[in-house]
PDB file of N, CA and C in Angstrom:
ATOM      1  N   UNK A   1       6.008  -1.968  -3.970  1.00  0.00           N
ATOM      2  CA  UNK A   1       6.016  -3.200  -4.714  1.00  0.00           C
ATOM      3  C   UNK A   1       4.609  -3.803  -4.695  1.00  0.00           C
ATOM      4  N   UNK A   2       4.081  -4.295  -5.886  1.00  0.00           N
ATOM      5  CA  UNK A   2       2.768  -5.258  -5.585  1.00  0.00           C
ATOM      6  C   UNK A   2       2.967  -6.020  -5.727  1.00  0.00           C
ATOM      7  N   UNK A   3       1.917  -6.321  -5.196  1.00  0.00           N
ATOM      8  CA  UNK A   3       1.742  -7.969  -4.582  1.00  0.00           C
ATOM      9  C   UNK A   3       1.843  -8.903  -5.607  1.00  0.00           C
ATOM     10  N   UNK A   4       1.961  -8.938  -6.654  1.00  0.00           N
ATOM     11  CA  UNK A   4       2.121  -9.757  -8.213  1.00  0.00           C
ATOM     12  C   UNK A   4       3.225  -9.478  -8.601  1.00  0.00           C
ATOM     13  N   UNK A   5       4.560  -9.036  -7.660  1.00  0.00           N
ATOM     14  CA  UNK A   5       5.744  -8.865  -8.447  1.00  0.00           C
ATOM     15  C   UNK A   5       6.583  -9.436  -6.906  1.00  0.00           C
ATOM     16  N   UNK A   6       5.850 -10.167  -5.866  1.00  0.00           N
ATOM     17  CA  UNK A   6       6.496 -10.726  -4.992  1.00  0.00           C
ATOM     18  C   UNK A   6       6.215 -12.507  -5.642  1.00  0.00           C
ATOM     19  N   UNK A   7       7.200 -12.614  -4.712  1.00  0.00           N
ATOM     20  CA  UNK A   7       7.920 -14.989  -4.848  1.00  0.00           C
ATOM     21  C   UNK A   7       6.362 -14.858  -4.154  1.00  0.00           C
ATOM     22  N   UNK A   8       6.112 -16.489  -5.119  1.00  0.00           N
ATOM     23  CA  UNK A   8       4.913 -17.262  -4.003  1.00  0.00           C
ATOM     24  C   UNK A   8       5.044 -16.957  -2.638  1.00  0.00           C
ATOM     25  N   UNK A   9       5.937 -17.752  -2.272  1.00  0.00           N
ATOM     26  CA  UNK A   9       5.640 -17.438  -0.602  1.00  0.00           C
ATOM     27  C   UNK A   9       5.361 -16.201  -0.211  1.00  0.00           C
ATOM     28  N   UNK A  10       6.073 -15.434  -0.510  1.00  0.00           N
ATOM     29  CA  UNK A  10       5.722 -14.034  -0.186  1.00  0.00           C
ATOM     30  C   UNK A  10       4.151 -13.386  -0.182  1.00  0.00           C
ATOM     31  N   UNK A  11       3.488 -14.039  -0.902  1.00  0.00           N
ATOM     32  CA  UNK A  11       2.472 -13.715  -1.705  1.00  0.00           C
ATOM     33  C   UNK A  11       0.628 -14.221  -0.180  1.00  0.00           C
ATOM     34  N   UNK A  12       1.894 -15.421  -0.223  1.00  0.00           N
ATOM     35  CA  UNK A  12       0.829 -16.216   0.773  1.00  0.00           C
ATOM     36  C   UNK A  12       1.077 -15.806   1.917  1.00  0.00           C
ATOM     37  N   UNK A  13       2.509 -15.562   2.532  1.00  0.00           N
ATOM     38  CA  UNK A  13       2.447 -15.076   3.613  1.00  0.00           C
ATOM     39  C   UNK A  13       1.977 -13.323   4.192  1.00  0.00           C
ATOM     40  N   UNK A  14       1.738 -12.607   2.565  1.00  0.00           N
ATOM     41  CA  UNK A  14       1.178 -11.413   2.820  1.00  0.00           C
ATOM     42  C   UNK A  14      -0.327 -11.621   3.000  1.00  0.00           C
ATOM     43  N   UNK A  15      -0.848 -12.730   2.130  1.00  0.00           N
ATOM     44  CA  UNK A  15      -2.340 -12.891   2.575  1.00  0.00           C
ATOM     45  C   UNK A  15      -2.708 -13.435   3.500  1.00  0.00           C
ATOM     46  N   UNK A  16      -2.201 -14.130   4.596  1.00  0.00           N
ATOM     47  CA  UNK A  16      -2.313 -14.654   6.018  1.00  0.00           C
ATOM     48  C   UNK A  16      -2.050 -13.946   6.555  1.00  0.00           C
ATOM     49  N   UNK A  17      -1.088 -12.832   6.309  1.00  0.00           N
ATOM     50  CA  UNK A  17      -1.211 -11.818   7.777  1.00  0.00           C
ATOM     51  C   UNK A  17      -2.133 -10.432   6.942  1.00  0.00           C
ATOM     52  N   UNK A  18      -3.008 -10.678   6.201  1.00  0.00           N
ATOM     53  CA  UNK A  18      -4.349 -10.120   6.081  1.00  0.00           C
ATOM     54  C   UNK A  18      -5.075 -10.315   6.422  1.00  0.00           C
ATOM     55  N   UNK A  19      -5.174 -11.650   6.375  1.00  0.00           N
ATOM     56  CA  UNK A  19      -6.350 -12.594   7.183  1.00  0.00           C
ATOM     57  C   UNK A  19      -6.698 -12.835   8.716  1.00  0.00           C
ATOM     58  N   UNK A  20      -5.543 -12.342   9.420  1.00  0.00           N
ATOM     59  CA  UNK A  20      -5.378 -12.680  10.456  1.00  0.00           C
ATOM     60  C   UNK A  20      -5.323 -11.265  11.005  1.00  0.00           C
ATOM     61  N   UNK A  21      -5.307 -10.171  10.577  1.00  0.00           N
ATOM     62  CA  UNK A  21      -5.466  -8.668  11.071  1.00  0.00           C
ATOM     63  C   UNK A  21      -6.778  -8.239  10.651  1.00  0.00           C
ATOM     64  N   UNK A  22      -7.449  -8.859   9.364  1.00  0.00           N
ATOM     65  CA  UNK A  22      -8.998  -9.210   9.682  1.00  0.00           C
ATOM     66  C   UNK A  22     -10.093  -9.879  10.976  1.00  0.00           C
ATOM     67  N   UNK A  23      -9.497 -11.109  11.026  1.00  0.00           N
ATOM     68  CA  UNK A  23      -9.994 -11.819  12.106  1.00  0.00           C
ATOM     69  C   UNK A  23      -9.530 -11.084  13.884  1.00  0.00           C
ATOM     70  N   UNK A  24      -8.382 -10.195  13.714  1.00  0.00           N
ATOM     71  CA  UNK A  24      -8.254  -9.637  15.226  1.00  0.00           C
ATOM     72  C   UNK A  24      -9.128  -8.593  15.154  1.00  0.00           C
ATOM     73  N   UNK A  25      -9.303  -7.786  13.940  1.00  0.00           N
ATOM     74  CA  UNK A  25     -10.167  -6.320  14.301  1.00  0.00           C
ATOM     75  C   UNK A  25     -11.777  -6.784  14.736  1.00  0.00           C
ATOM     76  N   UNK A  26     -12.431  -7.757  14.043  1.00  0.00           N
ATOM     77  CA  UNK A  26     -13.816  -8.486  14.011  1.00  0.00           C
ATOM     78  C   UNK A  26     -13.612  -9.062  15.509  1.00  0.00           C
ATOM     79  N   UNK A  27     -12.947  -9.694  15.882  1.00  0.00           N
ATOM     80  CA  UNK A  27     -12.646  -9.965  17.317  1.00  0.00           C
ATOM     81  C   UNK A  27     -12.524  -9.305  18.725  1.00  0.00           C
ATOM     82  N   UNK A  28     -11.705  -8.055  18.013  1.00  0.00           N
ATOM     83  CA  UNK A  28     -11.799  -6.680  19.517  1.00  0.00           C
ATOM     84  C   UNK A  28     -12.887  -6.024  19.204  1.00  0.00           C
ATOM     85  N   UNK A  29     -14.093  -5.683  18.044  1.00  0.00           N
ATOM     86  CA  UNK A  29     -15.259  -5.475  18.088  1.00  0.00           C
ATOM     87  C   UNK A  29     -16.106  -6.161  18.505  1.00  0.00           C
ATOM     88  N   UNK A  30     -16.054  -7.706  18.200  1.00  0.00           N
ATOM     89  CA  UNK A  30     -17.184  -8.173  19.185  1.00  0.00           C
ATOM     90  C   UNK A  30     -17.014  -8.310  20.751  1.00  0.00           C
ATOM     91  N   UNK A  31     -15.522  -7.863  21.226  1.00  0.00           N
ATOM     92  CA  UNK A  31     -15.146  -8.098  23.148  1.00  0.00           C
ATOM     93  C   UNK A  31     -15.290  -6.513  23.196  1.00  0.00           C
ATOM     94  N   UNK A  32     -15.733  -5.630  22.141  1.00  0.00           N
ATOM     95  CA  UNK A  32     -16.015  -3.942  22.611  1.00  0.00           C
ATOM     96  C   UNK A  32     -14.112  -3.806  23.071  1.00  0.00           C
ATOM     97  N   UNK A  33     -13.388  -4.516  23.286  1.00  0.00           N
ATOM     98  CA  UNK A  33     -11.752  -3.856  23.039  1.00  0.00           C
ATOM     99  C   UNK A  33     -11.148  -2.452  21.843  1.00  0.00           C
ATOM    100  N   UNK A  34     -10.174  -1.829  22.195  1.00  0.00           N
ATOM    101  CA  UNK A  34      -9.973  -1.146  21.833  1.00  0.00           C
ATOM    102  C   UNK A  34      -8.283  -1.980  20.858  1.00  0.00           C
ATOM    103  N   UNK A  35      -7.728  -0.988  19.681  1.00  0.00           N
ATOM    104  CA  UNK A  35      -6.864  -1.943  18.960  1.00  0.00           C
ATOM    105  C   UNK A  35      -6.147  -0.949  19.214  1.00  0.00           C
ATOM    106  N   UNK A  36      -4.595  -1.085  19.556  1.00  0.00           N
ATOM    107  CA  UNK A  36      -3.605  -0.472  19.506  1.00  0.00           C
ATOM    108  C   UNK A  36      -3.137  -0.711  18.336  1.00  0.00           C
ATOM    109  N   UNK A  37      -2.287   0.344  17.277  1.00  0.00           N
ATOM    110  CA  UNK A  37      -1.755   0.652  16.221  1.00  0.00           C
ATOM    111  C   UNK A  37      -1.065   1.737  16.743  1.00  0.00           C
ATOM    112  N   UNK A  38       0.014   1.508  15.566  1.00  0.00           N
ATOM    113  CA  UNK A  38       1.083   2.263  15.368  1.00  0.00           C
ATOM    114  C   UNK A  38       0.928   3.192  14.019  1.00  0.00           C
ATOM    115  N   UNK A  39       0.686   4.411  14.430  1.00  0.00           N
ATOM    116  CA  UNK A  39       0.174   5.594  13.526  1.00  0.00           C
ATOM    117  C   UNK A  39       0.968   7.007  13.496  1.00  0.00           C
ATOM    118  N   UNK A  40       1.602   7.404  12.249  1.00  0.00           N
ATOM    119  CA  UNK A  40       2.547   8.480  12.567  1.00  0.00           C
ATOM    120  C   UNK A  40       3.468   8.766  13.696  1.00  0.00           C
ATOM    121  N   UNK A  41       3.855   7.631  13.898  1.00  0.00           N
ATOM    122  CA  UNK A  41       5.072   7.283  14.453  1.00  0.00           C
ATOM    123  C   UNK A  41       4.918   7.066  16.203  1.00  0.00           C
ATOM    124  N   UNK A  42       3.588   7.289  16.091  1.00  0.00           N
ATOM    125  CA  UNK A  42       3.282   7.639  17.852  1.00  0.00           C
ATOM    126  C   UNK A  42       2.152   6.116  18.021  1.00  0.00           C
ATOM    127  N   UNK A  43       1.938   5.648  18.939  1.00  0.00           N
ATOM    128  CA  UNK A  43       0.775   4.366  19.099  1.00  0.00           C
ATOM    129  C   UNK A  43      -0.463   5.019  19.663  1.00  0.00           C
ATOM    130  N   UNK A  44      -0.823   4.271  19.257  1.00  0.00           N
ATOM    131  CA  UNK A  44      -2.484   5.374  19.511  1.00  0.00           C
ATOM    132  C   UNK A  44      -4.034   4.185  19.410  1.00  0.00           C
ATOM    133  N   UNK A  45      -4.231   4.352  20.172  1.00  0.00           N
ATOM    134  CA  UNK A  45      -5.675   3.566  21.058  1.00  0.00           C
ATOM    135  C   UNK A  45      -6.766   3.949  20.204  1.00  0.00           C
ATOM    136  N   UNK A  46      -7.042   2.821  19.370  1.00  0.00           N
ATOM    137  CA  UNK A  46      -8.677   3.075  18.149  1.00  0.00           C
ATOM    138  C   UNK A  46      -9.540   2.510  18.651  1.00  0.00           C
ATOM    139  N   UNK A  47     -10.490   2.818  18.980  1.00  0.00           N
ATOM    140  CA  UNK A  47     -12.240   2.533  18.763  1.00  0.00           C
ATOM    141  C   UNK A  47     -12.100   1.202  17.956  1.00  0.00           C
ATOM    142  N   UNK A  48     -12.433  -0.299  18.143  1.00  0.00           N
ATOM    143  CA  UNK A  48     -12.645  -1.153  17.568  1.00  0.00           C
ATOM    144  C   UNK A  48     -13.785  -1.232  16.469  1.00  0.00           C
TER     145      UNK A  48
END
């Protein structure tokens, strides 16, 4: 589905949790942290 065929809210609340998985990755790069994600079904430890 895109994003222009979701309700307002929907719309805003997909772009705040963009915004905010922006601002954590820029964040565990500047503390040198590593980001846990969930990747092919297994979690797996990325290089910030």
């Amino acid at each position: 589905m895109k994003p222009s065929d979701l309700p307002d809210w929907a719309r805003i609340a997909l772009r705040a949790q963009h915004r905010a998985a922006r601002k954590l990755r820029a964040e565990h790069k500047r503390l040198g942290l590593p980001l846990i994600v969930w990747r092919n079904g297994r979690v797996v430890r990325e290089k910030a």
